[in-house]
N, C-alpha and C. Protein backbone atom coordinates (compact mmCIF):
# COMPACT_ATOMS: atom_id res chain seq x y z
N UNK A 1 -36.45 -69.79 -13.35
CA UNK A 1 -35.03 -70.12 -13.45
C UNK A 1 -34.90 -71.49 -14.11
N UNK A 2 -33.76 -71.41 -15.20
CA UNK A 2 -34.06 -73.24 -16.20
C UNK A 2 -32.98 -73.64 -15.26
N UNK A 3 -32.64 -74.69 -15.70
CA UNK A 3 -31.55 -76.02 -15.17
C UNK A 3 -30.35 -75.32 -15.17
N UNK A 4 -30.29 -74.61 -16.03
CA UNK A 4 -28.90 -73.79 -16.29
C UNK A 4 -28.60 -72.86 -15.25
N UNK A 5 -29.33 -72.04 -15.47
CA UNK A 5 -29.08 -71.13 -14.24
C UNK A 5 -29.19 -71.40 -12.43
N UNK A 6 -29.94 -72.83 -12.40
CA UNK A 6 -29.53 -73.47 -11.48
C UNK A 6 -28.22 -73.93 -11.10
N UNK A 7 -28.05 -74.62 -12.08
CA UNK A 7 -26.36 -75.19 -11.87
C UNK A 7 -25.63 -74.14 -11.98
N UNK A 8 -25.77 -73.00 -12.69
CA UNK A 8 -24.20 -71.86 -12.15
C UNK A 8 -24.56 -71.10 -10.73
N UNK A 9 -26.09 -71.09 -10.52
CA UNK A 9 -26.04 -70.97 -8.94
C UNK A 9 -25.30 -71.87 -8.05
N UNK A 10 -25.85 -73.28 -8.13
CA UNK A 10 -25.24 -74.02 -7.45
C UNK A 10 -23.77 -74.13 -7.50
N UNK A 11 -23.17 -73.62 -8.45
CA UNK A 11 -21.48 -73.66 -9.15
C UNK A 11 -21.11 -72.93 -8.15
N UNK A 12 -21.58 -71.56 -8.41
CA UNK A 12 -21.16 -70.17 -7.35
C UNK A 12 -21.05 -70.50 -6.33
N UNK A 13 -22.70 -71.00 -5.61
CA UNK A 13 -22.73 -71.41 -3.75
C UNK A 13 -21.74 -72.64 -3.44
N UNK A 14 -21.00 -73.83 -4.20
CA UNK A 14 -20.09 -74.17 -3.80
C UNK A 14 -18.69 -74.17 -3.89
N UNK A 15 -18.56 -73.03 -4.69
CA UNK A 15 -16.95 -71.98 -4.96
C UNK A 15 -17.10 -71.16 -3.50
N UNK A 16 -17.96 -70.14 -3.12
CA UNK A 16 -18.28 -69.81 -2.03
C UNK A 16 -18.11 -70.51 -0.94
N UNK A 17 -19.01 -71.83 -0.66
CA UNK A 17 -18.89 -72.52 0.12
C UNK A 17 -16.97 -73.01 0.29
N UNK A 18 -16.30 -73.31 -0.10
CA UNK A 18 -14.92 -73.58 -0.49
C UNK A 18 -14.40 -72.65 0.04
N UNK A 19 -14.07 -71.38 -0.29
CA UNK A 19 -13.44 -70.21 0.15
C UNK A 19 -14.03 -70.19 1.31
N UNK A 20 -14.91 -70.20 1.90
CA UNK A 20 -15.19 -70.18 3.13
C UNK A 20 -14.51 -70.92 4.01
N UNK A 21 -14.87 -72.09 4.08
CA UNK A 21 -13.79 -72.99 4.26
C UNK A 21 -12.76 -72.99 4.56
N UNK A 22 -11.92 -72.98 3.21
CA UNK A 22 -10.31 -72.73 3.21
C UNK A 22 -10.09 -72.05 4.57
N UNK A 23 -10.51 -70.44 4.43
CA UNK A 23 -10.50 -69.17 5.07
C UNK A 23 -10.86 -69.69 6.40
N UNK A 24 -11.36 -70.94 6.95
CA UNK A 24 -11.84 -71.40 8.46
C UNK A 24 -10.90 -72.70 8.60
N UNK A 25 -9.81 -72.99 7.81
CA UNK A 25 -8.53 -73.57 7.84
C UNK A 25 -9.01 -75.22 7.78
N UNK A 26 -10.12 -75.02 6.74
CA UNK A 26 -10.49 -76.46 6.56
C UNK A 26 -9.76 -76.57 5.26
N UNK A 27 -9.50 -77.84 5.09
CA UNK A 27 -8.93 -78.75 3.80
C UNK A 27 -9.33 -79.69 3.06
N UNK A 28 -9.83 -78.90 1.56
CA UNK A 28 -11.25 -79.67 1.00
C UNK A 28 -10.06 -80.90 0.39
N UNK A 29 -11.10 -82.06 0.53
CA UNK A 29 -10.55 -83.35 0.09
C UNK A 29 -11.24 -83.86 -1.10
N UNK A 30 -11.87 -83.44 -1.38
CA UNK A 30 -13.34 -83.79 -3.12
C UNK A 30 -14.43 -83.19 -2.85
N UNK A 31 -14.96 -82.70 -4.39
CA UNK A 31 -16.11 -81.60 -4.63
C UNK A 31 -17.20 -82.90 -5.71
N UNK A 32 -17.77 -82.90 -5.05
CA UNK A 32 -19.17 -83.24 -5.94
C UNK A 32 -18.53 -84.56 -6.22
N UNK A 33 -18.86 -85.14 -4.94
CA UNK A 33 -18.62 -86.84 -4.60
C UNK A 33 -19.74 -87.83 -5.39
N UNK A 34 -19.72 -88.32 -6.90
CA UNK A 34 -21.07 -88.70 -7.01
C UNK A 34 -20.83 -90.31 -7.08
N UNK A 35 -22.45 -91.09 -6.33
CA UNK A 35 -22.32 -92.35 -6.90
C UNK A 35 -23.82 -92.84 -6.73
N UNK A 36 -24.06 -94.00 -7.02
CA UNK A 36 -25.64 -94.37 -7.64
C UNK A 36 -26.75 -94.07 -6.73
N UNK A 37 -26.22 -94.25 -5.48
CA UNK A 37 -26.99 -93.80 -4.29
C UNK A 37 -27.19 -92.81 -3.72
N UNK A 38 -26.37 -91.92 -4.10
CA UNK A 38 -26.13 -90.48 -3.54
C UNK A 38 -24.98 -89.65 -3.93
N UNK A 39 -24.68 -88.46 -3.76
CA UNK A 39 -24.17 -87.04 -3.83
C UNK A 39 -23.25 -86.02 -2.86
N UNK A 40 -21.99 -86.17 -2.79
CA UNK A 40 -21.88 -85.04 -1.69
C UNK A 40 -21.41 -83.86 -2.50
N UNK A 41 -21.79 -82.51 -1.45
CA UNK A 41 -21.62 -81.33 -2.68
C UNK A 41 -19.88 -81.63 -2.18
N UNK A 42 -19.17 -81.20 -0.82
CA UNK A 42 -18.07 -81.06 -0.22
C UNK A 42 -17.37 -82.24 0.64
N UNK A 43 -16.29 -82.65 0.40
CA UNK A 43 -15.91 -83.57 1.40
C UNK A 43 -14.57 -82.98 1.81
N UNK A 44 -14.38 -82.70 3.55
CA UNK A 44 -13.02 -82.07 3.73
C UNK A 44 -13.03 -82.29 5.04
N UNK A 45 -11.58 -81.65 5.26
CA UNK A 45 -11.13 -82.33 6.98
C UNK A 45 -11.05 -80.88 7.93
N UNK A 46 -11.68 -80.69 9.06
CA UNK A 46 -11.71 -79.61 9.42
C UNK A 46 -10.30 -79.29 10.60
N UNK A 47 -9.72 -78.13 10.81
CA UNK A 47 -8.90 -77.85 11.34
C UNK A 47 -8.27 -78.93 13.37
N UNK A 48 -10.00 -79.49 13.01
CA UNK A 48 -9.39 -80.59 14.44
C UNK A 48 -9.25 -81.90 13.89
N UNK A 49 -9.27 -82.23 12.88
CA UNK A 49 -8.75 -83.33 12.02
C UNK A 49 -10.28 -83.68 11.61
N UNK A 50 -11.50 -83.75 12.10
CA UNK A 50 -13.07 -83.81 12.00
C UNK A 50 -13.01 -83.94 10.32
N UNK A 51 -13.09 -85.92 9.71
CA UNK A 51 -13.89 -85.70 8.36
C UNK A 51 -15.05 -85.31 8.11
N UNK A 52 -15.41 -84.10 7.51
CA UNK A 52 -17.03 -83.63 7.33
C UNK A 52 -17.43 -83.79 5.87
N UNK A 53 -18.86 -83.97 5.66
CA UNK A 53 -19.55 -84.08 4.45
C UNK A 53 -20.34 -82.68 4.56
N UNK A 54 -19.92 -81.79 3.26
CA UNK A 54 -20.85 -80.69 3.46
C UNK A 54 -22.01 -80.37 2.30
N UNK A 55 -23.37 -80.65 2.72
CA UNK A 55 -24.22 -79.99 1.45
C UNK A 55 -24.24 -78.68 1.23
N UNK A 56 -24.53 -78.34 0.23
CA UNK A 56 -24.22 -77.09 0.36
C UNK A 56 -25.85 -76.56 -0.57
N UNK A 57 -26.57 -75.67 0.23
CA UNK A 57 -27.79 -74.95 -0.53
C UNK A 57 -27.28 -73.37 -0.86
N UNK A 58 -28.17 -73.01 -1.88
CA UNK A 58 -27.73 -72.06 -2.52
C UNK A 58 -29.18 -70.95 -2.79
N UNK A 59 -28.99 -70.30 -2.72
CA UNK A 59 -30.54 -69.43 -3.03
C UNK A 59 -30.40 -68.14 -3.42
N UNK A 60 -30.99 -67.59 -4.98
CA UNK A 60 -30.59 -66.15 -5.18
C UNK A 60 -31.71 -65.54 -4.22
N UNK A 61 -31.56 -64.79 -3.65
CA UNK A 61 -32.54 -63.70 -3.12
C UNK A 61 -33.61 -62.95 -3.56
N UNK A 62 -34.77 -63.66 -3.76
CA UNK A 62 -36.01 -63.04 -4.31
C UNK A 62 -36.92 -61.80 -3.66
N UNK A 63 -37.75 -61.76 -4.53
CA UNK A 63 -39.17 -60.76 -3.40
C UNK A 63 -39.93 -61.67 -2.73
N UNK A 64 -39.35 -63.30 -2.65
CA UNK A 64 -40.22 -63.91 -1.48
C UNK A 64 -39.02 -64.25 -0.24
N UNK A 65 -38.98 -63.47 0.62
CA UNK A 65 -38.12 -63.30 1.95
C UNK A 65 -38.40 -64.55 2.68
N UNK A 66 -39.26 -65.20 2.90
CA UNK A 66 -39.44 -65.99 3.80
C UNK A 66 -38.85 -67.54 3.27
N UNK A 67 -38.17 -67.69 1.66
CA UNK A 67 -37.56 -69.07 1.31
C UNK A 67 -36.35 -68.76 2.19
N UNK A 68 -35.62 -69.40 2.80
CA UNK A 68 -34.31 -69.96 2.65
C UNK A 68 -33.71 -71.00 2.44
N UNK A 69 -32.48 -71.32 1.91
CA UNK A 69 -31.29 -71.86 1.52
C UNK A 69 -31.78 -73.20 2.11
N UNK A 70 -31.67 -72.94 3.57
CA UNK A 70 -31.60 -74.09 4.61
C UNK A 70 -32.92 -74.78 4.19
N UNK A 71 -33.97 -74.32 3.61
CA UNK A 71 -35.44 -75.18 3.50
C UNK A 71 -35.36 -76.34 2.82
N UNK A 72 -34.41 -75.98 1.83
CA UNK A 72 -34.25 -76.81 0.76
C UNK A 72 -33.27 -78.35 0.97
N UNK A 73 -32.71 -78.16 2.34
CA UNK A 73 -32.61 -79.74 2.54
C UNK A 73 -33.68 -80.89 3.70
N UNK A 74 -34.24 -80.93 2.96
CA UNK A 74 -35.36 -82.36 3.25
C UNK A 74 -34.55 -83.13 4.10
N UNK A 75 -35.44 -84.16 4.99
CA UNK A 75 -35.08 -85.44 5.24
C UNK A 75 -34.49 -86.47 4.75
N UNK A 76 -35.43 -86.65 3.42
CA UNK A 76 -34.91 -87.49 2.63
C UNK A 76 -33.62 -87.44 1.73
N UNK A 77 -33.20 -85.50 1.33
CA UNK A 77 -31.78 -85.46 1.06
C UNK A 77 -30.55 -85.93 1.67
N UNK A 78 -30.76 -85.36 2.74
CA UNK A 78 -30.48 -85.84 4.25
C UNK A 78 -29.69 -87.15 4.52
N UNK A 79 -31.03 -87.72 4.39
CA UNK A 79 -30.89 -89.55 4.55
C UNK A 79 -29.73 -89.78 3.52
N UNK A 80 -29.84 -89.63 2.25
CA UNK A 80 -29.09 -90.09 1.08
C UNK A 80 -27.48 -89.75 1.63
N UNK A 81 -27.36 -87.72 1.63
CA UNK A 81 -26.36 -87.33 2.14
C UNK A 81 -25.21 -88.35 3.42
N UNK A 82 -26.59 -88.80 4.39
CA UNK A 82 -25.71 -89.53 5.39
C UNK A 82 -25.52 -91.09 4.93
N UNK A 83 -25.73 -91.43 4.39
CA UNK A 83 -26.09 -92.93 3.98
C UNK A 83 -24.67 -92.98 3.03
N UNK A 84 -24.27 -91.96 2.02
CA UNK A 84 -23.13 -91.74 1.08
C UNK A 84 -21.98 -91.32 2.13
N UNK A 85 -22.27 -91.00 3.03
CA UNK A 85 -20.82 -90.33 3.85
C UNK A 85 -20.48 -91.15 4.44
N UNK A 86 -21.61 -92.57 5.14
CA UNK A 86 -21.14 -93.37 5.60
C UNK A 86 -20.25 -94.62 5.15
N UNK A 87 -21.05 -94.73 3.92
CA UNK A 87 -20.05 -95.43 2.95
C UNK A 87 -19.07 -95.31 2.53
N UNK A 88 -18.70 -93.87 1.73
CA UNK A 88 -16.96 -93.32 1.57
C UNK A 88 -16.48 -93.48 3.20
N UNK A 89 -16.73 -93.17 4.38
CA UNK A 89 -15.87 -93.46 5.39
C UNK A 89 -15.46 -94.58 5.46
N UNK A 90 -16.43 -95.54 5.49
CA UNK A 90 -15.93 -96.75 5.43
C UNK A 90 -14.83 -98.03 4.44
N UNK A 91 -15.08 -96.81 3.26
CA UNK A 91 -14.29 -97.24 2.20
C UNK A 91 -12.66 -95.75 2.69
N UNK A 92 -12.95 -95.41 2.95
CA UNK A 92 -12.02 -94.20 3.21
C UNK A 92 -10.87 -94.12 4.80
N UNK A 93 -10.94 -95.36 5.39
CA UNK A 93 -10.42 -95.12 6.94
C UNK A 93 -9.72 -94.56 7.15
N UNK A 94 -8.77 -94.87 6.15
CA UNK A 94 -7.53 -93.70 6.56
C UNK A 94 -7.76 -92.13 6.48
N UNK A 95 -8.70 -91.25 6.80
CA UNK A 95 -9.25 -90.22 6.33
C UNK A 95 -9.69 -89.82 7.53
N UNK A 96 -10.20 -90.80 8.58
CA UNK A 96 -10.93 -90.89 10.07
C UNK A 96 -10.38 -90.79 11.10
N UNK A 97 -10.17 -89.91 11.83
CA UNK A 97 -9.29 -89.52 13.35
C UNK A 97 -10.62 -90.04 13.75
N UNK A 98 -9.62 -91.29 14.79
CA UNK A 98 -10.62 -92.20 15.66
C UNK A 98 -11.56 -91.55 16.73
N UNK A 99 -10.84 -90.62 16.99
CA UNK A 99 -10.96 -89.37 18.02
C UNK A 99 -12.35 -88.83 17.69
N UNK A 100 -12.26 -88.31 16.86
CA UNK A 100 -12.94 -87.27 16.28
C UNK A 100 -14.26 -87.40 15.32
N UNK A 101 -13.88 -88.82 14.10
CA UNK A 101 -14.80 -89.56 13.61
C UNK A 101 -15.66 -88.56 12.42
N UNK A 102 -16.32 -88.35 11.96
CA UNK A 102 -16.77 -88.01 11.15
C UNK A 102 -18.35 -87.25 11.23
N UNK A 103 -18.64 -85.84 10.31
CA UNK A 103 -19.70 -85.19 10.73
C UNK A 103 -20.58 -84.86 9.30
N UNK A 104 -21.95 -84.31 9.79
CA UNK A 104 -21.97 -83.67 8.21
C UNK A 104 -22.54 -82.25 8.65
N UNK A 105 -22.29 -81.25 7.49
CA UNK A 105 -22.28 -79.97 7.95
C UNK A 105 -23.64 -79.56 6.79
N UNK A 106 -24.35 -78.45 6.79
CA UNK A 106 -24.89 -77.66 5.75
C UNK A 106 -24.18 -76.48 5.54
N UNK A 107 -23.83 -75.80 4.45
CA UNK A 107 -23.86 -74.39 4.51
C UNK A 107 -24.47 -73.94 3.51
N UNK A 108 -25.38 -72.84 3.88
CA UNK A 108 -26.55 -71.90 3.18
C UNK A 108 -25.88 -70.86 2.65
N UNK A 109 -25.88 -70.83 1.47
CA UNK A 109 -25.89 -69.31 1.13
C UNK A 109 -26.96 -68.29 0.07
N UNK A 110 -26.98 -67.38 0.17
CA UNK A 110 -28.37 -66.49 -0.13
C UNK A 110 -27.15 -65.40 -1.12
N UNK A 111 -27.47 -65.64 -2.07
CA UNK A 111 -27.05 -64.77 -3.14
C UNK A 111 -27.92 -63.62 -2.82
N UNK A 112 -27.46 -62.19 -2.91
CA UNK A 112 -27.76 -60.90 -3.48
C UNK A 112 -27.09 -59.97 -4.38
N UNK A 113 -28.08 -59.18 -4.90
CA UNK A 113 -27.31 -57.81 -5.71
C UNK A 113 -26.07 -57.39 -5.30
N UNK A 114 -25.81 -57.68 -3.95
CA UNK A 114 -24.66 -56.56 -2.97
C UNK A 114 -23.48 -57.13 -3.27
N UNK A 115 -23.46 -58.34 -4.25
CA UNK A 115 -21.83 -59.22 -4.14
C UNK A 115 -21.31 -59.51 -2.71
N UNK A 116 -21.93 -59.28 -1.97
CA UNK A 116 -22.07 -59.68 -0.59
C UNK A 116 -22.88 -61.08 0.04
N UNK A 117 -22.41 -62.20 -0.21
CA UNK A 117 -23.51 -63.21 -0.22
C UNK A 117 -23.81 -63.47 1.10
N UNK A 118 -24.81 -63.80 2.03
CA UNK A 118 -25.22 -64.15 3.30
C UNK A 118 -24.46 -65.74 3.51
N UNK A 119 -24.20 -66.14 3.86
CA UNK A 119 -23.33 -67.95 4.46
C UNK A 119 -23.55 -68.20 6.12
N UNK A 120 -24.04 -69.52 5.83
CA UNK A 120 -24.47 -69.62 7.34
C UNK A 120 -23.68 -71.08 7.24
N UNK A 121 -23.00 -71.61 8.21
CA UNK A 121 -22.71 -72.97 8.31
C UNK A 121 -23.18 -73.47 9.62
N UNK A 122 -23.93 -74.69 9.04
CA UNK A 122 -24.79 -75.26 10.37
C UNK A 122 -23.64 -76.69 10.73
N UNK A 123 -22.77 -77.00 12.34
CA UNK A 123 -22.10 -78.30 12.01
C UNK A 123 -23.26 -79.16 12.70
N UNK A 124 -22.48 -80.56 12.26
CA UNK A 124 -22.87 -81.40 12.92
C UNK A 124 -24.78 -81.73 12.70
N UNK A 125 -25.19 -81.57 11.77
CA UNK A 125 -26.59 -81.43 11.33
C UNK A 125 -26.59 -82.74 11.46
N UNK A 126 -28.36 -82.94 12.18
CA UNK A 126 -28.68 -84.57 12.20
C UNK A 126 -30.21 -84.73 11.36
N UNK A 127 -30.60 -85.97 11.12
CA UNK A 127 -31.50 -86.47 10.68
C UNK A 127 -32.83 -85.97 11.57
């Protein structure tokens, strides 16, 4: 798979990721947050006011069953992911129910033939 067909995977799994979303009465606030230090794929507010950062992995479905989506975020993505969310919050307050405070989420999805894609959302993922 080249670079290309990476990025319209990754395009797809976070159009997907989005509609999902929406459809779970979250309200995306910026897509593909970038700055020198780091990356968020999703930034949105979830139906209890909860600001979340969501990565989002993407995986077409091969003859090797045993990759998933979820493998593909490391520690060290991780680190970056939380390190960037902490910073837009902090530059972002007004965005933060004191209450509630801020999370970061994964969601996996596994492309197949079936136009049926598999989506798993993990909340609250830690280091």
């Amino acid at each position: 798979m080249d670079s290309t067909d990476k990025q319209k995977t990754g395009q797809l799994g976070e159009d997907l990721a989005c509609e999902c979303l929406i459809n779970n009465r979250y309200r995306i606030i910026e897509r593909n947050y970038r700055k020198p230090w780091g990356e968020i794929d999703i930034i949105a507010k979830d139906h209890d006011k909860t600001l979340v950062f969501i990565e989002v992995k993407t995986l077409q479905q091969s003859t090797n069953f045993n990759l998933k989506p979820e493998d593909q975020l490391t520690a060290s993505k991780l680190k970056k992911v939380a390190r960037t969310a902490s910073l837009y919050s902090g530059a972002n307050q007004g965005l933060i129910n004191k209450e509630m405070g801020w999370r970061i989420d994964l969601i996996a999805i596994t492309l197949n033939n079936t136009n049926n894609p598999i989506i798993s959302h993990y909340k609250n993922i830690n280091l």
